[in-house]
N, C-alpha and C. Protein backbone atom coordinates (compact mmCIF):
# COMPACT_ATOMS: atom_id res chain seq x y z
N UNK A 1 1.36 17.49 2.34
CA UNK A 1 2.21 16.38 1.96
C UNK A 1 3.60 16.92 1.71
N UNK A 2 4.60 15.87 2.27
CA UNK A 2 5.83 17.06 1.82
C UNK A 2 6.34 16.50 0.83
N UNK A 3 7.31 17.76 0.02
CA UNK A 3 7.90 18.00 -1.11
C UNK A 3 8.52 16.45 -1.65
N UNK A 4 9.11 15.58 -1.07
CA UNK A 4 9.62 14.23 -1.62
C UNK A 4 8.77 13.49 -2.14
N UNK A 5 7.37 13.34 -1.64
CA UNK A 5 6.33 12.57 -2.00
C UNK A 5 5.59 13.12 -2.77
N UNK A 6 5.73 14.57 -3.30
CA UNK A 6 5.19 14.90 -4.50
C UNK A 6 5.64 14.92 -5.52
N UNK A 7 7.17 14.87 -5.31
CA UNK A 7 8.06 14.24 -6.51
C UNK A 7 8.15 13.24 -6.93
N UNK A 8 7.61 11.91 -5.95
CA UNK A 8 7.86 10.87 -6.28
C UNK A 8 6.39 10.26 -6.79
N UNK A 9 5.31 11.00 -6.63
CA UNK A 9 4.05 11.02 -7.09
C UNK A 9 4.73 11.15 -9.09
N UNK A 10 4.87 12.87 -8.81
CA UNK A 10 5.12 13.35 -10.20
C UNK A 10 6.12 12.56 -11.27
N UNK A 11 6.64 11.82 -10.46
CA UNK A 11 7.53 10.93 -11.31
C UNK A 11 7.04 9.39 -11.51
N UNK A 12 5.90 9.07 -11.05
CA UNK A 12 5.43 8.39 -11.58
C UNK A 12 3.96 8.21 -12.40
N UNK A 13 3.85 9.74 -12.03
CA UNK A 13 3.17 10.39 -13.22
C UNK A 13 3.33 10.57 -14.78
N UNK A 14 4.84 10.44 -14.81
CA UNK A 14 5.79 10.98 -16.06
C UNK A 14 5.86 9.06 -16.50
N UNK A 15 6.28 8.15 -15.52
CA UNK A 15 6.02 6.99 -15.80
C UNK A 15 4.94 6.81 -16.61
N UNK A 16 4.02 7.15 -16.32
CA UNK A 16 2.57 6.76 -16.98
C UNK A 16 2.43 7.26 -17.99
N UNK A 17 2.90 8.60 -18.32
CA UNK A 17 2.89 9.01 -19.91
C UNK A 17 3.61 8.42 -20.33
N UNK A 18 5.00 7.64 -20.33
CA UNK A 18 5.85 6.68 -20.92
C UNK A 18 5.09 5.40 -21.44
N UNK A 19 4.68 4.59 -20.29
CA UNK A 19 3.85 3.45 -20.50
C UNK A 19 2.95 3.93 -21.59
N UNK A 20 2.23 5.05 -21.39
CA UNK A 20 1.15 5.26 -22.59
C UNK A 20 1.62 5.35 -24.26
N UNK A 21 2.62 6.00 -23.78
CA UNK A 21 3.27 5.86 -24.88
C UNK A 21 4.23 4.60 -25.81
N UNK A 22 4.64 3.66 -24.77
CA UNK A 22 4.83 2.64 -25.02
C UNK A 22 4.14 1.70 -25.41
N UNK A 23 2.38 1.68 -25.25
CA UNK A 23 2.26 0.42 -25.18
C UNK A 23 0.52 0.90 -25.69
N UNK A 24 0.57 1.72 -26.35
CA UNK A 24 -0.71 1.82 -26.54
C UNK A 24 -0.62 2.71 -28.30
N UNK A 25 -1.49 2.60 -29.11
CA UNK A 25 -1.01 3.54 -30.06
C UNK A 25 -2.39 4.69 -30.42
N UNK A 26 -3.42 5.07 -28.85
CA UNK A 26 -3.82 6.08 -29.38
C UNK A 26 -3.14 7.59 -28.91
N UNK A 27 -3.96 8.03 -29.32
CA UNK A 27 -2.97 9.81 -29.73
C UNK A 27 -3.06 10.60 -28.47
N UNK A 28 -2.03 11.15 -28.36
CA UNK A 28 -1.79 11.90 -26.81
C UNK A 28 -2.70 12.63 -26.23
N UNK A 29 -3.70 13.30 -26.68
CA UNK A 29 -4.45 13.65 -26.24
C UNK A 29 -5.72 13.06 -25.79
N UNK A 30 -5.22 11.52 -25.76
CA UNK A 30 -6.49 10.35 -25.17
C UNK A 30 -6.56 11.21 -23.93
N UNK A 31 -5.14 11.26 -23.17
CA UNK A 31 -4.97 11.69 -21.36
C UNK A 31 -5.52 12.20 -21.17
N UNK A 32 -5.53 13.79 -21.99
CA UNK A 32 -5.96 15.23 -21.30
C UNK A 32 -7.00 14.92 -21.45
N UNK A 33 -7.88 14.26 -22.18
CA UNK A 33 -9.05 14.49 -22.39
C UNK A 33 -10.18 13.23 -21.60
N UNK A 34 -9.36 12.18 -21.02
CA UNK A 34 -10.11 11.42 -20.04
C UNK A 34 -9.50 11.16 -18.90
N UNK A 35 -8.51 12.26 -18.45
CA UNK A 35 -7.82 11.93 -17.30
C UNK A 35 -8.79 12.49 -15.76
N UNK A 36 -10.14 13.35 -16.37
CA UNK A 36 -10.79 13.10 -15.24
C UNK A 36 -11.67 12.38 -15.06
N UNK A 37 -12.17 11.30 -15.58
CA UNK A 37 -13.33 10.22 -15.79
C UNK A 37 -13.12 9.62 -14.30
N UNK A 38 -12.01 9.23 -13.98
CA UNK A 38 -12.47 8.56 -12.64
C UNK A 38 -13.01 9.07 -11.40
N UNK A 39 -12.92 10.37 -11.70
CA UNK A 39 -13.77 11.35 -10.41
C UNK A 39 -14.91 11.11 -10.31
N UNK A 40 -15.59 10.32 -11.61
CA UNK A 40 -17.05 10.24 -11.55
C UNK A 40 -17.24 9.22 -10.51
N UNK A 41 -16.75 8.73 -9.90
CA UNK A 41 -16.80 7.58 -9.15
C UNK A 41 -17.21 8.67 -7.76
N UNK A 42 -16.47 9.38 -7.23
CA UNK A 42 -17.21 10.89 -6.65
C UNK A 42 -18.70 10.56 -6.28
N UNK A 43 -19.59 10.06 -7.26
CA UNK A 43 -21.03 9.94 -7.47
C UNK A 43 -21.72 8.99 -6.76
N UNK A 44 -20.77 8.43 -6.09
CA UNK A 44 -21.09 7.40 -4.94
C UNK A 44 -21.98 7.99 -3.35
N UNK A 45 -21.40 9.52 -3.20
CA UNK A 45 -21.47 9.73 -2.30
C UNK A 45 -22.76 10.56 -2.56
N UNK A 46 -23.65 10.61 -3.32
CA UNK A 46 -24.70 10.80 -3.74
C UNK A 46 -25.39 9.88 -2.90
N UNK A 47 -24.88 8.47 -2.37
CA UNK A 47 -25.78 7.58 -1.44
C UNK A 47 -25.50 8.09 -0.31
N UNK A 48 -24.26 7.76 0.27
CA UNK A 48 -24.09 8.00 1.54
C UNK A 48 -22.33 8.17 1.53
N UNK A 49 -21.68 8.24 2.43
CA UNK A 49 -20.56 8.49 2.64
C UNK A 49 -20.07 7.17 2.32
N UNK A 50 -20.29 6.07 2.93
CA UNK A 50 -19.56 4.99 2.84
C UNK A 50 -19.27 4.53 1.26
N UNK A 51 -20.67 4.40 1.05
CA UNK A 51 -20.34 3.70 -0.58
C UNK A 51 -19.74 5.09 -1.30
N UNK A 52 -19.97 6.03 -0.75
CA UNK A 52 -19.14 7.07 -1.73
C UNK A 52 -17.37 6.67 -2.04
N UNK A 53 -17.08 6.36 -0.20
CA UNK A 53 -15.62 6.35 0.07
C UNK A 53 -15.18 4.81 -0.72
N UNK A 54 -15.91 4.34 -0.61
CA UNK A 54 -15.19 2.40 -1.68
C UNK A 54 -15.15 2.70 -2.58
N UNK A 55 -16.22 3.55 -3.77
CA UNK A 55 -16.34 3.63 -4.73
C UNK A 55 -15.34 4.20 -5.51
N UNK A 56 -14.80 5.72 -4.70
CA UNK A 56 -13.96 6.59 -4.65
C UNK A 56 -12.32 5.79 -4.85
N UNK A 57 -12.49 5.03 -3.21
CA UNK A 57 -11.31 4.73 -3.70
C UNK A 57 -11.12 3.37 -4.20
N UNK A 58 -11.74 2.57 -4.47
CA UNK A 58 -11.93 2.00 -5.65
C UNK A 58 -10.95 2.02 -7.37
N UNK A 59 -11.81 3.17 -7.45
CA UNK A 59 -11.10 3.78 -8.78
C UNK A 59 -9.86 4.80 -8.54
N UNK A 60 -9.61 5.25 -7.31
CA UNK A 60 -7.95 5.88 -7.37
C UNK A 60 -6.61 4.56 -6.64
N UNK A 61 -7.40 3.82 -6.32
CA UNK A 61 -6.14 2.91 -6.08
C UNK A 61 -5.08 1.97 -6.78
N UNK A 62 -4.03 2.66 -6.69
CA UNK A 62 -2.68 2.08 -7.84
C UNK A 62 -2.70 0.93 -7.84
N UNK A 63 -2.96 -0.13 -6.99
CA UNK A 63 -3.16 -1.84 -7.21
C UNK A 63 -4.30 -1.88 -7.94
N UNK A 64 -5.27 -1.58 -7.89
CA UNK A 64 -6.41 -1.89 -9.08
C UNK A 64 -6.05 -1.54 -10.09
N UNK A 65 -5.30 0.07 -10.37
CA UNK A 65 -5.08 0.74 -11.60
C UNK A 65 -3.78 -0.21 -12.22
N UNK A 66 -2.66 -0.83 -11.68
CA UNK A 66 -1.88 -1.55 -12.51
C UNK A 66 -2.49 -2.93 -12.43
N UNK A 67 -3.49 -3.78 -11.76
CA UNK A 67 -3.80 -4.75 -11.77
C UNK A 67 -4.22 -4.87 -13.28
N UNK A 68 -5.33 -3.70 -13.50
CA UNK A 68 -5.95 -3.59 -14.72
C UNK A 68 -5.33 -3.98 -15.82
N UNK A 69 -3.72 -3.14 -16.09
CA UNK A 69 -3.18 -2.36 -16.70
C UNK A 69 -2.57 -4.04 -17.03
N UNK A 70 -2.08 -5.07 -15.94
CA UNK A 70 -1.37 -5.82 -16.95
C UNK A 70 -2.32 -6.98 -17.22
N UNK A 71 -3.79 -7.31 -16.45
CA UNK A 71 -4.31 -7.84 -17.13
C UNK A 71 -4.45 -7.63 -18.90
N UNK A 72 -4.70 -6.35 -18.92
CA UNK A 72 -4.98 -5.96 -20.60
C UNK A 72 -3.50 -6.41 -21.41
N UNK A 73 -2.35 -6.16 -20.53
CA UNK A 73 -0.95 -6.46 -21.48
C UNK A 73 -1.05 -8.01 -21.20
N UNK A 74 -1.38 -9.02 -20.41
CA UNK A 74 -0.99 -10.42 -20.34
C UNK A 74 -2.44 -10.61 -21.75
N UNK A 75 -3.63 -10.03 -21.54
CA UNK A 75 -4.75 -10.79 -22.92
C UNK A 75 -4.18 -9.71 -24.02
N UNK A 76 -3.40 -8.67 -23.64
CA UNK A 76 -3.48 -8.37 -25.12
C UNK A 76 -4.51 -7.46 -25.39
N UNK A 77 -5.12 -6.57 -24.71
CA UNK A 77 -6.46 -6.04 -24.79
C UNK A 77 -6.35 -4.23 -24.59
N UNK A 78 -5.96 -3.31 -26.20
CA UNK A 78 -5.16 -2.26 -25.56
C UNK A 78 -6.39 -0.89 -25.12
N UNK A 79 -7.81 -1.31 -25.09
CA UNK A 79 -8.27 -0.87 -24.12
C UNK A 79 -8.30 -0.63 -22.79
N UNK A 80 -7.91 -1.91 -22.53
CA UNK A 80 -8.12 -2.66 -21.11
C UNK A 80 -6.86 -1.78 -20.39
N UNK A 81 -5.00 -1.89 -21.32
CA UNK A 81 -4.14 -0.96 -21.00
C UNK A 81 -4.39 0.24 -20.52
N UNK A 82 -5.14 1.09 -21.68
CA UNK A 82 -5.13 2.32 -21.48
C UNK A 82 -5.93 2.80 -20.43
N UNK A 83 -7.14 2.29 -20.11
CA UNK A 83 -8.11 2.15 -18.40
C UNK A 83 -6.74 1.89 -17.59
N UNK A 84 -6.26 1.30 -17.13
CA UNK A 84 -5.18 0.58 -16.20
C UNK A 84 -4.50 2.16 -16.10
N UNK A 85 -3.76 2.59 -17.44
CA UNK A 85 -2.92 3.42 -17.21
C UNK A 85 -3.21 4.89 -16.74
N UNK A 86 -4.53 4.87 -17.23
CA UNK A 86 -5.10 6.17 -16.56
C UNK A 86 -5.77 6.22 -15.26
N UNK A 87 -6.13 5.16 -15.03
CA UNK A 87 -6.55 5.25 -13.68
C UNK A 87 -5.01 5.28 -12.46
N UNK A 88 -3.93 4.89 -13.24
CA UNK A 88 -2.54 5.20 -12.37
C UNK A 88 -2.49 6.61 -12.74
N UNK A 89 -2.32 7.18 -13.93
CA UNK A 89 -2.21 8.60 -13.84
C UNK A 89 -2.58 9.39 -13.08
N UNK A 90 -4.19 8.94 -13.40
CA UNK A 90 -5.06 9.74 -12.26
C UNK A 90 -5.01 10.32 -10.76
N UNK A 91 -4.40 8.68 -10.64
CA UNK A 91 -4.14 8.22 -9.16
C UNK A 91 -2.97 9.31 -8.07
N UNK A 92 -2.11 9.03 -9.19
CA UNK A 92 -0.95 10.17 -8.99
C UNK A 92 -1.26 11.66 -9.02
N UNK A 93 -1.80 11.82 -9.92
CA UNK A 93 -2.34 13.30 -10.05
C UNK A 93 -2.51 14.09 -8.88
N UNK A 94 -3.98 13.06 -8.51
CA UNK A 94 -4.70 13.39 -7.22
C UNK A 94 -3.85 13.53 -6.32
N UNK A 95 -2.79 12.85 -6.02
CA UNK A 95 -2.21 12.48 -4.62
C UNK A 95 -1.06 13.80 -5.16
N UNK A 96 -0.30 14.40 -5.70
CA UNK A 96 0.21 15.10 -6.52
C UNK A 96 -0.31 16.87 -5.65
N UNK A 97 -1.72 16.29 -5.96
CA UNK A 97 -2.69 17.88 -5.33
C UNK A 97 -3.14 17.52 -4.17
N UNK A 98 -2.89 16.25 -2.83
CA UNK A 98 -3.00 16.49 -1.90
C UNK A 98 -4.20 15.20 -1.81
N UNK A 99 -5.19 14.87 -2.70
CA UNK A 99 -6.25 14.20 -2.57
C UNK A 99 -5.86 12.47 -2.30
N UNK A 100 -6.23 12.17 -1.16
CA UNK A 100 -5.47 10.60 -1.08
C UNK A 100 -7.29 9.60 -0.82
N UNK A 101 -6.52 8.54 -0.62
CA UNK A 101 -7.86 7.74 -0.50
C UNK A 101 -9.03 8.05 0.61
N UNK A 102 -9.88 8.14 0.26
CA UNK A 102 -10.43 8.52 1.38
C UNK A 102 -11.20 7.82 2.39
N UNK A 103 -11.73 8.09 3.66
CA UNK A 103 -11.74 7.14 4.83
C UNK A 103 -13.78 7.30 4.60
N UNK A 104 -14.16 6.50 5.81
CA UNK A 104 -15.91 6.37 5.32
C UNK A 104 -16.46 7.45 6.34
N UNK A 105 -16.07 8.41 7.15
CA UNK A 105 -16.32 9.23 8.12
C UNK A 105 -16.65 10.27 7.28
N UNK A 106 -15.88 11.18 6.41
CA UNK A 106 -16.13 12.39 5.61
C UNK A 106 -15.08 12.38 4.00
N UNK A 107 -15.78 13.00 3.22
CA UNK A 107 -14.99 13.13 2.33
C UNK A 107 -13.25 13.74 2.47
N UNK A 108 -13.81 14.58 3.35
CA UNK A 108 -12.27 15.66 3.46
C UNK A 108 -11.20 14.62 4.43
N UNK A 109 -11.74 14.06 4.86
CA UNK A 109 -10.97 12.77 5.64
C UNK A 109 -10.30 12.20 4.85
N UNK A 110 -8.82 11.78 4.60
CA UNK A 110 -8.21 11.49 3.95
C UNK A 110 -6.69 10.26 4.27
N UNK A 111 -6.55 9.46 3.54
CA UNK A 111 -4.59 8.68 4.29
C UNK A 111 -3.66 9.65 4.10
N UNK A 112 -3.98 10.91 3.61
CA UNK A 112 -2.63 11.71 3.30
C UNK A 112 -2.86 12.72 4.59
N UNK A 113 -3.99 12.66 4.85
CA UNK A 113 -4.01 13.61 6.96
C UNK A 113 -3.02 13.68 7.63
């Protein structure tokens, strides 16, 4: 992936610790400490490739992850936020280290190819 799009990943990475910090009041170390939960989604492919790859990307895709994020800010629900915001963190992360959504052929198959 080249260098612009990992900056612009990482900077909306840095977004997301803002938002967290804005709009949520648990303690900073919520991130580090559940910023890999959505990998478990990974566990899909325990069936087969396909449901691995929906499942997968499922939980790394930035429209679900802010969909979440302002459902919880329109009810008011600062669980619901902090899911939203980490699953954008996440999202970025991954894509950050190369890992993009992935296709139903193979895991290593990827949109960032």
């Amino acid at each position: 992936m080249k260098t612009t799009l990992k900056l612009e990943e990482a900077a909306m990475l840095l977004l997301s610790f803002l938002m967290f910090a804005q709009q949520t009041s648990y303690p900073w170390w919520m991130i580090p400490a559940c910023i890999l939960l959505p990998d478990l989604s990974m566990l899909g492919y325990v069936v087969n490739n396909k449901v691995g790859a929906y499942l997968y990307n499922f939980f790394h895709h930035k429209g679900v992850a802010l969909f979440i994020y302002f459902i919880g800010l329109y009810m008011d629900i600062e669980p619901v936020i902090f899911i939203g915001i980490l699953l954008f963190a996440h999202s970025c992360l991954d894509r950050i280290f190369g890992f993009g959504l992935k296709y139903t052929d193979d895991f290593k198959h990827t949109h960032l190819d």
